[in-house]
Protein backbone atom coordinates (compact mmCIF):
# COMPACT_ATOMS: atom_id res chain seq x y z
CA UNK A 1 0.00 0.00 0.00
CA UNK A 2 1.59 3.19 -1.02
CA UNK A 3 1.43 5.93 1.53
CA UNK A 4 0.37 9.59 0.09
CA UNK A 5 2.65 12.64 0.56
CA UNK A 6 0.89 15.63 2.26
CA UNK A 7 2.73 19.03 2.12
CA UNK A 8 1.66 21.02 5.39
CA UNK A 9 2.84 24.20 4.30
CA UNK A 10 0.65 23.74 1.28
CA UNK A 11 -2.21 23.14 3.52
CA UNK A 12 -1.47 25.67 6.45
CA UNK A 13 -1.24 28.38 3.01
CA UNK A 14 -4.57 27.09 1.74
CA UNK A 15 -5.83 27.32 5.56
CA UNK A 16 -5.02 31.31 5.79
CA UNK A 17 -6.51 31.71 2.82
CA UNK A 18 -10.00 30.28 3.68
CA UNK A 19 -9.56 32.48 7.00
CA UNK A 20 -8.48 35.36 5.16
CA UNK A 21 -11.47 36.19 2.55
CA UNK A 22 -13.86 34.33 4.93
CA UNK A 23 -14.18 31.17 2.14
CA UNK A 24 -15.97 27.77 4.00
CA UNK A 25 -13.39 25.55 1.12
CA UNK A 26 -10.43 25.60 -1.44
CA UNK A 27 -9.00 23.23 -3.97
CA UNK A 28 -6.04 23.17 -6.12
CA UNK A 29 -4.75 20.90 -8.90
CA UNK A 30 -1.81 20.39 -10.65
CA UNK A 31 -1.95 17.67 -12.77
CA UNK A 32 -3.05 14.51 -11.40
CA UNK A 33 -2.42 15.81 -7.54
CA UNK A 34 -5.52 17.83 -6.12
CA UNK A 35 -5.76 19.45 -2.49
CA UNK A 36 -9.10 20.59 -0.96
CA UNK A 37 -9.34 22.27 2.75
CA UNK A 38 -12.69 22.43 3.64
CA UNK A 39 -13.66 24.42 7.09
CA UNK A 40 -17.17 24.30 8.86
CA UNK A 41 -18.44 27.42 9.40
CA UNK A 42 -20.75 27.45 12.56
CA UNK A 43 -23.46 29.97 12.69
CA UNK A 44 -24.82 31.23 16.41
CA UNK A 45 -27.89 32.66 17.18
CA UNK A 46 -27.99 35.45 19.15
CA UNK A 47 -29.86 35.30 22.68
CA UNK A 48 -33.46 36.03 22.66
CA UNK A 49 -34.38 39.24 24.48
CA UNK A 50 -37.59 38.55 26.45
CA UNK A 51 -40.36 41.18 25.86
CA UNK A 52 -43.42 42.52 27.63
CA UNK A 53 -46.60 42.32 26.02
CA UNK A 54 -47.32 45.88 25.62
CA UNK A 55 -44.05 45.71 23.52
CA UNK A 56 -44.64 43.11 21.10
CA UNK A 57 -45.20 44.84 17.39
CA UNK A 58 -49.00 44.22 16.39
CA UNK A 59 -48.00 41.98 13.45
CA UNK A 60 -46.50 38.82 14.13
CA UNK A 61 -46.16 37.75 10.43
CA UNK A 62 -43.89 35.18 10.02
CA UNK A 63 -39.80 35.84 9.38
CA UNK A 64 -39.70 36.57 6.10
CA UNK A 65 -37.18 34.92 3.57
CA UNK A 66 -34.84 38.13 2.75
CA UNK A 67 -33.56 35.57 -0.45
CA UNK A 68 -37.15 35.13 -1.88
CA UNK A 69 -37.54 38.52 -1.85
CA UNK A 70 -38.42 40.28 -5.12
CA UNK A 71 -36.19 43.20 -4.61
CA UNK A 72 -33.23 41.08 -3.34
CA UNK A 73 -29.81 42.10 -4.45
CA UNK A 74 -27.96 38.75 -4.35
CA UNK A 75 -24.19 38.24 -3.83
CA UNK A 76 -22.35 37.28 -6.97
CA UNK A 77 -19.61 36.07 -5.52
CA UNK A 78 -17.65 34.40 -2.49
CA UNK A 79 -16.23 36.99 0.18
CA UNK A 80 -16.16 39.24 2.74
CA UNK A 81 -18.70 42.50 2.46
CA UNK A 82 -17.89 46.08 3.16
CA UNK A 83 -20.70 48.75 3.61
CA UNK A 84 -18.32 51.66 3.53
CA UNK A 85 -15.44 52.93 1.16
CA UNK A 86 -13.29 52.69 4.11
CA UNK A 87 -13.71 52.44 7.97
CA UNK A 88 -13.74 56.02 8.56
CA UNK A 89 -16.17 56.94 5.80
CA UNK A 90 -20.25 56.76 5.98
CA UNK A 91 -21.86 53.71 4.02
CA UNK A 92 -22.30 54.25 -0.04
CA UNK A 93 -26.15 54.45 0.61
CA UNK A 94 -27.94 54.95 3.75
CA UNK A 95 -30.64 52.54 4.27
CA UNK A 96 -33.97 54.23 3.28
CA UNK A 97 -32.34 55.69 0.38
CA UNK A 98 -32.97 56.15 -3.06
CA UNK A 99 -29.90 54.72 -5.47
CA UNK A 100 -30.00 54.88 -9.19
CA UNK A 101 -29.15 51.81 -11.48
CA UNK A 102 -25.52 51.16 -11.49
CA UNK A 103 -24.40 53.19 -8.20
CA UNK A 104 -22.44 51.46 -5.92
CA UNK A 105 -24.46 50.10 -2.97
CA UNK A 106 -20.94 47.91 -1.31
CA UNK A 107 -17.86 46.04 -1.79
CA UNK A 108 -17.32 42.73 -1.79
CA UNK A 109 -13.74 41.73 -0.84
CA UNK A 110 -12.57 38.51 -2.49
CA UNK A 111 -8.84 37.43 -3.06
CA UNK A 112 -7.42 40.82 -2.14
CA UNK A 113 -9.36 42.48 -4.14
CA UNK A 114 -12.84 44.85 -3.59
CA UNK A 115 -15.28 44.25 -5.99
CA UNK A 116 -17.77 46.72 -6.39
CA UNK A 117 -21.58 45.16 -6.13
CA UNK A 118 -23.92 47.75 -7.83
CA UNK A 119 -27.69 48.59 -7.67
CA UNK A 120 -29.15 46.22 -10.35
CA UNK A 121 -31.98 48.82 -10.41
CA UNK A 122 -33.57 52.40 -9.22
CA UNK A 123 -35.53 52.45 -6.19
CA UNK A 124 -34.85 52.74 -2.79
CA UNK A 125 -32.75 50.64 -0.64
CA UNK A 126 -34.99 49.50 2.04
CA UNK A 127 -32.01 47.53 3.99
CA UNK A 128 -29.01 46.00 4.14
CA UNK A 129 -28.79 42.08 4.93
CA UNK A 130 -24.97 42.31 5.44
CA UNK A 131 -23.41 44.04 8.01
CA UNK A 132 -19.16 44.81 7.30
CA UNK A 133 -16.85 42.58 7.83
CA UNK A 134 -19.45 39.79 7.50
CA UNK A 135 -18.15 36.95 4.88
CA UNK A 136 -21.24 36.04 2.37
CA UNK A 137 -21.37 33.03 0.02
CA UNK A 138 -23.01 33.36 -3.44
CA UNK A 139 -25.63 33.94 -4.15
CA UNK A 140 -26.84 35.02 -0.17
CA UNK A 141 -29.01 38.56 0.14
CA UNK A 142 -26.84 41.59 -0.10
CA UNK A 143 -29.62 44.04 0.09
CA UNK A 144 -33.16 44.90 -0.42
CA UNK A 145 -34.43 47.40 -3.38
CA UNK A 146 -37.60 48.15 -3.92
């Protein structure tokens, strides 16, 4: 039985990488060797905050499903989102406001690089469904226009 030969730096550089742009797997190939690093990402709820009657809303509609949404701006790619130009500057739109096809609504940072994700359409951005620094996969809800 032969025994396979595993280069750990390989893997420990494949490792940052996932931890660095917020990816949940990699995989390389050269010829007929492949290496995949796969992480689980773990998602935790954050404790319920108990509420008094009198301040329950008056609708208690079900949660609604921000990807079925028909003004959903979907992620087209792996990575980590940014609301703001940088962390000193306000977000590119304010939620509540109105953008106008093609502005710049975020950045999505992937590989090093920020990729600008622009409004597919006019309206008004009714809200964010990303918060920065958050990592999204594709195809997850970016942000609601309607």
């Amino acid at each position: 039985m032969s025994r396979m030969l595993v280069d750990k730096e390989a893997i420990r550089a494949l490792a940052d990488i996932l931890t660095e742009t917020g990816l949940t797997e990699i995989e390389v190939a050269e010829g007929d060797s492949r290496l995949r690093v796969a992480r689980e990402v773990s998602v935790q709820a954050a404790p319920a905050v108990a509420q008094a009657p009198a301040q329950q809303p008056k609708e208690s509609a079900a949660p609604v499903d921000m990807a079925s949404h028909p003004g959903v701006v979907p992620s087209p790619m792996v990575g980590v989102a940014f609301l703001t130009p940088d962390p000193s500057s306000p977000p590119f739109v304010q939620e509540g406001s109105h953008v106008a096809e093609g502005q710049t609504i975020m950045l999505i940072e992937a590989m090093k690089t920020f990729n600008q994700i622009k409004a597919p359409r006019a309206g008004k951005l009714i809200r964010y469904c990303v918060t920065t620094g958050e990592p999204v996969e594709y195809g997850a809800p970016l942000a609601i226009i309607e």
